[in-house]
PDB file of N, CA and C in Angstrom:
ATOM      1  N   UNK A   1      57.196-186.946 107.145  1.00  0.00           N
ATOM      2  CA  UNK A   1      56.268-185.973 107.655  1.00  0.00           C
ATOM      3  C   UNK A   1      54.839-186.453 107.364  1.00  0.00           C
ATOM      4  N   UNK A   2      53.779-186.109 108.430  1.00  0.00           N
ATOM      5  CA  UNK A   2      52.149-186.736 107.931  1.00  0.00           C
ATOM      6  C   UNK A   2      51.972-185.430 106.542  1.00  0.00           C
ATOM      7  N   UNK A   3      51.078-186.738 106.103  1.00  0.00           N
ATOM      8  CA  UNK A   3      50.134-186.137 105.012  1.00  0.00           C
ATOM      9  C   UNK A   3      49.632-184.987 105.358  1.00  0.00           C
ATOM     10  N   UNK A   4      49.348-185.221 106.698  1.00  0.00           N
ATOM     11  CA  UNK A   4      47.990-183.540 107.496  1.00  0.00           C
ATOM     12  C   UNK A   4      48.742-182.402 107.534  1.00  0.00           C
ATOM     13  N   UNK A   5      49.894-182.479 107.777  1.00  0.00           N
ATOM     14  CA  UNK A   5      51.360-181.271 108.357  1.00  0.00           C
ATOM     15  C   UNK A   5      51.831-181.222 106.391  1.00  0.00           C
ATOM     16  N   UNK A   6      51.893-181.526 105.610  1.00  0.00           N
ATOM     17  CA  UNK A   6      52.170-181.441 104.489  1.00  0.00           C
ATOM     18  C   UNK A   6      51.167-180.659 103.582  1.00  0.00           C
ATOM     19  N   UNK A   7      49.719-181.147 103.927  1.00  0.00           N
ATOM     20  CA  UNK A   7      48.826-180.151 103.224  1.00  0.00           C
ATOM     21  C   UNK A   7      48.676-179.127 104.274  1.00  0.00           C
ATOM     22  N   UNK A   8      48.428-178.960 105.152  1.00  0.00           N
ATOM     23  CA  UNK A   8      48.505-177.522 106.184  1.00  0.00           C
ATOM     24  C   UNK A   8      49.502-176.538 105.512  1.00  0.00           C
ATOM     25  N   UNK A   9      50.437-177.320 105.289  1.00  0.00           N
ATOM     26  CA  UNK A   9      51.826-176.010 104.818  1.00  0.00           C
ATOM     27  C   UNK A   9      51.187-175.809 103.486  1.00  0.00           C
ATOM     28  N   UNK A  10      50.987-176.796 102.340  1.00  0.00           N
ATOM     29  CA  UNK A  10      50.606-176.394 101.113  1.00  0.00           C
ATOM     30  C   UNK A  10      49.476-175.635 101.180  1.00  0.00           C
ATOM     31  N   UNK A  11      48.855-175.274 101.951  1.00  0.00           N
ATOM     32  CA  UNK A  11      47.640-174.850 102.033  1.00  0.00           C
ATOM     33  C   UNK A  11      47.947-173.111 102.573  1.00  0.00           C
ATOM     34  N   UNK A  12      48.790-173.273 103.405  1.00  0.00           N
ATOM     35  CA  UNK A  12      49.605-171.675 103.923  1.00  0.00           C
ATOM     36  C   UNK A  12      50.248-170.873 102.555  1.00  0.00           C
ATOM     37  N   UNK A  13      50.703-171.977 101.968  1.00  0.00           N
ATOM     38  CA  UNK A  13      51.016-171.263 100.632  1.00  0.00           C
ATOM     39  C   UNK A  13      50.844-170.535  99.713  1.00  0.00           C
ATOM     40  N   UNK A  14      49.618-171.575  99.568  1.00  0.00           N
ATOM     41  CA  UNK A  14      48.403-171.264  98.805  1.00  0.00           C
ATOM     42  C   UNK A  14      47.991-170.220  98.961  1.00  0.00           C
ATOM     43  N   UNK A  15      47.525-169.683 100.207  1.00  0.00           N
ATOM     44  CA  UNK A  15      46.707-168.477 100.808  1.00  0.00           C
ATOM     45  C   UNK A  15      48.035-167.357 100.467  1.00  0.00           C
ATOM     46  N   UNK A  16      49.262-167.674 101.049  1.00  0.00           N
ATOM     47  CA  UNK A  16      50.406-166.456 100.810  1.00  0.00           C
ATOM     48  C   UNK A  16      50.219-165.758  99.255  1.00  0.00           C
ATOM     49  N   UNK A  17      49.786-167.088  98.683  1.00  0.00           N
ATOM     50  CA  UNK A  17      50.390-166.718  97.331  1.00  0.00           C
ATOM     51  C   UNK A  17      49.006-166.131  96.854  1.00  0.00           C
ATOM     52  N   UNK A  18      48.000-166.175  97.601  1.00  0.00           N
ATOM     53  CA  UNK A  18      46.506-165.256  96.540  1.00  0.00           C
ATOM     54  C   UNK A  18      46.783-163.991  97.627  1.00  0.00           C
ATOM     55  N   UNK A  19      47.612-163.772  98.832  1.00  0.00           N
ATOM     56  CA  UNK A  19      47.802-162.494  99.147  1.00  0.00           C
ATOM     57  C   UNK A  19      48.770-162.110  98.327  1.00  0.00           C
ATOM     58  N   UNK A  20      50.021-162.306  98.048  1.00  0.00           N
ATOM     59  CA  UNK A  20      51.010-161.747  97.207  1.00  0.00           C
ATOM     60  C   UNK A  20      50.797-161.517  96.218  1.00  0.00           C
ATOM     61  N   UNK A  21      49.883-161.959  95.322  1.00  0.00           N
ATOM     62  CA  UNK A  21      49.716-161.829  93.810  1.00  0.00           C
ATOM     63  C   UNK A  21      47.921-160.704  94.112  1.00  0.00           C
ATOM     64  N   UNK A  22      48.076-160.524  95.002  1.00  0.00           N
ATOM     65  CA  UNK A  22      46.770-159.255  95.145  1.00  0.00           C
ATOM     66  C   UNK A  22      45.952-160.099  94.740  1.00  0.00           C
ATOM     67  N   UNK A  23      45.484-161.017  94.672  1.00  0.00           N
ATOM     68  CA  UNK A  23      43.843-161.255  94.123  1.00  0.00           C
ATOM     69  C   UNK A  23      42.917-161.093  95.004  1.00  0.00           C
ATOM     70  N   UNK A  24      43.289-160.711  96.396  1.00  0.00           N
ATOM     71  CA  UNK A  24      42.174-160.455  97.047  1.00  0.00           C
ATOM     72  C   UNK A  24      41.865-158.762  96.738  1.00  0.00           C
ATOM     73  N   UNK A  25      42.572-158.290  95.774  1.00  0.00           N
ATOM     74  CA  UNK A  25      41.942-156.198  95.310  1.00  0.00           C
ATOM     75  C   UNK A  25      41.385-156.976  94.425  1.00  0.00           C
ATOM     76  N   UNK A  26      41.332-157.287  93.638  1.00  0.00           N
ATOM     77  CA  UNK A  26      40.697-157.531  92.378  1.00  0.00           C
ATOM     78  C   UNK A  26      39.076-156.764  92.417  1.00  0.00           C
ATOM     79  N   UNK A  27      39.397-156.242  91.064  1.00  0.00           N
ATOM     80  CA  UNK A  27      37.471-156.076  90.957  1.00  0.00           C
ATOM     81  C   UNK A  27      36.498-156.908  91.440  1.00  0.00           C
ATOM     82  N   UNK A  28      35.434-155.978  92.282  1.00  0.00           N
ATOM     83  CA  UNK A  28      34.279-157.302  92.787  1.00  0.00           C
ATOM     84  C   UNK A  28      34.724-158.162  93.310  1.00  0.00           C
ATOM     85  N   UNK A  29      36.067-158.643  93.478  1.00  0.00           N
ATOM     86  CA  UNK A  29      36.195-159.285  94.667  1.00  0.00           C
ATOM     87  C   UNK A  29      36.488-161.152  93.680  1.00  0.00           C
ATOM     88  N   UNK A  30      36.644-160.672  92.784  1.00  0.00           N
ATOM     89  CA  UNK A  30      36.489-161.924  91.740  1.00  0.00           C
ATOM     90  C   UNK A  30      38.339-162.609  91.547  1.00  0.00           C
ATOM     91  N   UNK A  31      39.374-162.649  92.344  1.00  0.00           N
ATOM     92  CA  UNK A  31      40.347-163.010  92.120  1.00  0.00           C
ATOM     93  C   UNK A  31      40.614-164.660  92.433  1.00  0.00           C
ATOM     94  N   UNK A  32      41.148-165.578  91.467  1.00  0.00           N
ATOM     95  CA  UNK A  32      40.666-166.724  91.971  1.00  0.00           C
ATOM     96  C   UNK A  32      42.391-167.355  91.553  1.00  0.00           C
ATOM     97  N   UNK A  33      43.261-168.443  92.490  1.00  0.00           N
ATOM     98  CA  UNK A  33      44.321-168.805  92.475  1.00  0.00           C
ATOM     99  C   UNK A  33      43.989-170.375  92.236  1.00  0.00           C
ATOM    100  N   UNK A  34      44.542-170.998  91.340  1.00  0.00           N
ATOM    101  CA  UNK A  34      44.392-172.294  91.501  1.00  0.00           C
ATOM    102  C   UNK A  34      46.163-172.885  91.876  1.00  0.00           C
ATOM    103  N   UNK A  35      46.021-173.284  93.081  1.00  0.00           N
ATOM    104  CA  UNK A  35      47.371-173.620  93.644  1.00  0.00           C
ATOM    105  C   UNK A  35      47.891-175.208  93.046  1.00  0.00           C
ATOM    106  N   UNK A  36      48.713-175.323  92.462  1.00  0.00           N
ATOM    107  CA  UNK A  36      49.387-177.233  92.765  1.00  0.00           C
ATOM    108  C   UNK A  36      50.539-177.271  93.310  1.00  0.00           C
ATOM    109  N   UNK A  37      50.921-178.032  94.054  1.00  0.00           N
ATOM    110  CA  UNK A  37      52.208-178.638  94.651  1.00  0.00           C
ATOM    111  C   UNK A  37      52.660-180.118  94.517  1.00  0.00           C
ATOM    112  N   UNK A  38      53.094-179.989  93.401  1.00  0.00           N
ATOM    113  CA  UNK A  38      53.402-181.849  92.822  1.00  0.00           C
ATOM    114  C   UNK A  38      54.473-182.657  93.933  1.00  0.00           C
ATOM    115  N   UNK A  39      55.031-181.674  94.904  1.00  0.00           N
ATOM    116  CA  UNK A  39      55.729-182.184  95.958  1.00  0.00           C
ATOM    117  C   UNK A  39      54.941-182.815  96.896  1.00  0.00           C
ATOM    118  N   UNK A  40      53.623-182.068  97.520  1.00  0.00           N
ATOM    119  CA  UNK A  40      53.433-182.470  98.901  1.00  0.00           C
ATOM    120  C   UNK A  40      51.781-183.203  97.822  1.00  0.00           C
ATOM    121  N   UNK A  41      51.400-183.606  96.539  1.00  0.00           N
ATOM    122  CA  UNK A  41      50.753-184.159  95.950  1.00  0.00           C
ATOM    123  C   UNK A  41      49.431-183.289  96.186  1.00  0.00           C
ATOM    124  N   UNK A  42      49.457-182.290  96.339  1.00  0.00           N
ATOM    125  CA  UNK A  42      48.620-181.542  96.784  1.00  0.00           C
ATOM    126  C   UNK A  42      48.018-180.266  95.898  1.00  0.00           C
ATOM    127  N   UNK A  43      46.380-180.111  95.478  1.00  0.00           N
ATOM    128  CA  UNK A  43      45.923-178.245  94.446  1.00  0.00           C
ATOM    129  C   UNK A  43      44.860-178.126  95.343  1.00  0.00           C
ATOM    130  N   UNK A  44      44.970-176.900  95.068  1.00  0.00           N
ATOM    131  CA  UNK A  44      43.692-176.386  95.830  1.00  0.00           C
ATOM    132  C   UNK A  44      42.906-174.756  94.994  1.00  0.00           C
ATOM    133  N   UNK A  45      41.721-174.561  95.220  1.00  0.00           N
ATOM    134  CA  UNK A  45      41.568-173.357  94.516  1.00  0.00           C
ATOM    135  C   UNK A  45      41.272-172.352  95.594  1.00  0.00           C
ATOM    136  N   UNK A  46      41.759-170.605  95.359  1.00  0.00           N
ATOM    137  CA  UNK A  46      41.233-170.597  96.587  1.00  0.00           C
ATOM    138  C   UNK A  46      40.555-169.015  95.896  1.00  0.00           C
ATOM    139  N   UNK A  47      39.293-168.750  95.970  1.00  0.00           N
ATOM    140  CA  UNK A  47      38.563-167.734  95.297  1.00  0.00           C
ATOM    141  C   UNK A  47      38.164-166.816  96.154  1.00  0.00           C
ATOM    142  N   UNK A  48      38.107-165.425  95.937  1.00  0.00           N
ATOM    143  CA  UNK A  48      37.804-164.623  96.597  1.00  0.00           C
ATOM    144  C   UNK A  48      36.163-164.890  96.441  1.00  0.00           C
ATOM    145  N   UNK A  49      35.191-163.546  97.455  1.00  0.00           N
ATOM    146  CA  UNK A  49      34.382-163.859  97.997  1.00  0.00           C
ATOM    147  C   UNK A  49      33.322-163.281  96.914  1.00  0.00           C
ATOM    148  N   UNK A  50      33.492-162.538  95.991  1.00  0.00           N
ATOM    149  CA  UNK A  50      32.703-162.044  94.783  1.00  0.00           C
ATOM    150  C   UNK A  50      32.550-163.207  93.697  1.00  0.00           C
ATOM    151  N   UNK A  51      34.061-163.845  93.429  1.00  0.00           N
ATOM    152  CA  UNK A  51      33.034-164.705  92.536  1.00  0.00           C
ATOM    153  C   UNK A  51      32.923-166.228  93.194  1.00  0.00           C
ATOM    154  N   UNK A  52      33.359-166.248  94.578  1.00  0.00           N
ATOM    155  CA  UNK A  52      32.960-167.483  95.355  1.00  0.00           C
ATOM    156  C   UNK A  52      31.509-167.527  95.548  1.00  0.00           C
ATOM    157  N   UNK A  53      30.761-166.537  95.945  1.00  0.00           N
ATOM    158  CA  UNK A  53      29.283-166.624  95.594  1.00  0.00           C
ATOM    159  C   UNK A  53      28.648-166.777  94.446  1.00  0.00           C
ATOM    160  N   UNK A  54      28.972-166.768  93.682  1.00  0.00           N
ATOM    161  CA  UNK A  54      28.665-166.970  91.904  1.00  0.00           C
ATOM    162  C   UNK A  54      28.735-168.323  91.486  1.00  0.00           C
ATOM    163  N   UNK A  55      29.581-169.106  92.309  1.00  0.00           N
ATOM    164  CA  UNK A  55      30.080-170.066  91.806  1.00  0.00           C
ATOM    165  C   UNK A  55      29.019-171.834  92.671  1.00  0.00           C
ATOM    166  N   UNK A  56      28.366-172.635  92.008  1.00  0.00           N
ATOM    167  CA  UNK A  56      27.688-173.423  92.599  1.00  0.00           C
ATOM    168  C   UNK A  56      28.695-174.045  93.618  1.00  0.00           C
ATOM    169  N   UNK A  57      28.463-174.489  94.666  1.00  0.00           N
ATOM    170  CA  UNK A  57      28.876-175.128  95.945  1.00  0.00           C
ATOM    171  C   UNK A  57      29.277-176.500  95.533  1.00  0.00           C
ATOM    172  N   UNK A  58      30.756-176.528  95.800  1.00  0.00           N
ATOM    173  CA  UNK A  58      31.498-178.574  95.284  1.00  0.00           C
ATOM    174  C   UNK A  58      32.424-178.357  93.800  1.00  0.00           C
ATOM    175  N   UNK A  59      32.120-176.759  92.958  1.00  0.00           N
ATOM    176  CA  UNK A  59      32.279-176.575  91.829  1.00  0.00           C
ATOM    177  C   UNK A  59      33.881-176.460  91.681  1.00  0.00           C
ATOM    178  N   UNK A  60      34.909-175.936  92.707  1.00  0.00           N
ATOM    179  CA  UNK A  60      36.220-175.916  93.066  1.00  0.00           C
ATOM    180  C   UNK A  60      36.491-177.083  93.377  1.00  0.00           C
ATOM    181  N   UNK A  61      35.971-178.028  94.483  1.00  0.00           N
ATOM    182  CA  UNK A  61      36.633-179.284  94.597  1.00  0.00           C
ATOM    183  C   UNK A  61      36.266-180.373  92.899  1.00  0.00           C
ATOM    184  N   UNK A  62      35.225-180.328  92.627  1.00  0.00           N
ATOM    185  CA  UNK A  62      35.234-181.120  91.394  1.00  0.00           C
ATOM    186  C   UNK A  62      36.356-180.758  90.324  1.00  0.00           C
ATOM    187  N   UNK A  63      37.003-179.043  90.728  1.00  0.00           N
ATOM    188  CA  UNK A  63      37.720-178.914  89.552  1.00  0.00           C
ATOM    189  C   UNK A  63      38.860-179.639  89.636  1.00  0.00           C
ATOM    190  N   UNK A  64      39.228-179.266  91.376  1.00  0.00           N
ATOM    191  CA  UNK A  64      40.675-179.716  92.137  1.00  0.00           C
ATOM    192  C   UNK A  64      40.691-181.234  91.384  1.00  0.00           C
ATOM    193  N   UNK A  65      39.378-181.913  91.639  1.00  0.00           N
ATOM    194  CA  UNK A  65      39.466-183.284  91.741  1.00  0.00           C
ATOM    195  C   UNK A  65      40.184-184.053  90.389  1.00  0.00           C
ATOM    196  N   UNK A  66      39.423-183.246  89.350  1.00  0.00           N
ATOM    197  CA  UNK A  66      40.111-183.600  87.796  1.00  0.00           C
ATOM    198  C   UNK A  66      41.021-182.980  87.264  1.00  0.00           C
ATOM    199  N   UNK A  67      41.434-182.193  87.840  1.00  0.00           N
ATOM    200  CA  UNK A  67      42.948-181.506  87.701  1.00  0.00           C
ATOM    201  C   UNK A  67      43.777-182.190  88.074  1.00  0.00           C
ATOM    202  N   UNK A  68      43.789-182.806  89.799  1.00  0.00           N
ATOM    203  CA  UNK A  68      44.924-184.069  90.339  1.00  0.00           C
ATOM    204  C   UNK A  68      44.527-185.226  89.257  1.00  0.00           C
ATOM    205  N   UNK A  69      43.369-185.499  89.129  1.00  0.00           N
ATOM    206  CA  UNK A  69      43.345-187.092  88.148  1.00  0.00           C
ATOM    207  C   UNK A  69      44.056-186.718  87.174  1.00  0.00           C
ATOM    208  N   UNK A  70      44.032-185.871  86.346  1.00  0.00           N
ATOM    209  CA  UNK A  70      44.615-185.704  85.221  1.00  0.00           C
ATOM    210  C   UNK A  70      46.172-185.880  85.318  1.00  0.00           C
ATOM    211  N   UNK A  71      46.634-184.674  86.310  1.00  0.00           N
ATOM    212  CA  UNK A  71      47.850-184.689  86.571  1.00  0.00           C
ATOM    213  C   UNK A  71      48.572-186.727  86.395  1.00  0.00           C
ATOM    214  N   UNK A  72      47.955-186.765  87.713  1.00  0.00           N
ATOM    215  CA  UNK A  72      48.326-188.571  88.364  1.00  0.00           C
ATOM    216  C   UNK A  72      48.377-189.410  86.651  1.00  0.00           C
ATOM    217  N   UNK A  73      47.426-189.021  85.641  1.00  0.00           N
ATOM    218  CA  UNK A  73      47.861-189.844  84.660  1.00  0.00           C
ATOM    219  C   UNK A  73      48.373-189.242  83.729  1.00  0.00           C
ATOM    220  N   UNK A  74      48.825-188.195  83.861  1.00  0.00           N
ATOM    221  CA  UNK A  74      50.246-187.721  82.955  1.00  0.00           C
ATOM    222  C   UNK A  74      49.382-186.858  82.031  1.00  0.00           C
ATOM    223  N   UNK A  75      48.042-186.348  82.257  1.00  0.00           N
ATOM    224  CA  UNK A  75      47.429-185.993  80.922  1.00  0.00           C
ATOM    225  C   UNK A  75      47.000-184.146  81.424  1.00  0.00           C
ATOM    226  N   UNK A  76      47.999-183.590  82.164  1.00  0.00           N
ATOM    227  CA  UNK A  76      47.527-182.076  82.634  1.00  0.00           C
ATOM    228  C   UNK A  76      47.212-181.498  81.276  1.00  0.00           C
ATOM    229  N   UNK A  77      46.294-180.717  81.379  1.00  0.00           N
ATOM    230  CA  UNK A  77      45.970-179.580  80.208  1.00  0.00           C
ATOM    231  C   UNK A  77      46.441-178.075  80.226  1.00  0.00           C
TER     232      UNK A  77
END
């Protein structure tokens, strides 16, 4: 299967799973999911819109970014 059709689905997931777990009620709007899928090699964060404005712009992908590095060398926290 492509890489593109593999994160699309991990990415549907992702979203299912910050609707199912309610973080979009959350107070202020502040509910934030950090997704991984060690199958399709794939995290993503996905924050509601209260504390997505709070948050500096690149500040989720830099997290994504050292979360997979970490993962890839065996050192998750």
């Amino acid at each position: 299967m492509p890489p593109r059709i593999k994160r699309q689905r991990a990415h549907r997931r992702a979203v299912e799973q910050f609707l199912a777990q309610n973080l979009h009620t959350t107070p202020s709007r502040t509910g934030v999911l950090i997704f991984v899928s060690a199958a399709e090699r794939f995290a993503e964060i996905i924050a509601d819109a209260g504390i997505n404005e709070k948050v500096a712009e690149g500040t989720w992908q830099a997290i994504v970014d050292q979360l997979t590095k970490d993962i890839g060398n065996d050192q998750a926290r």
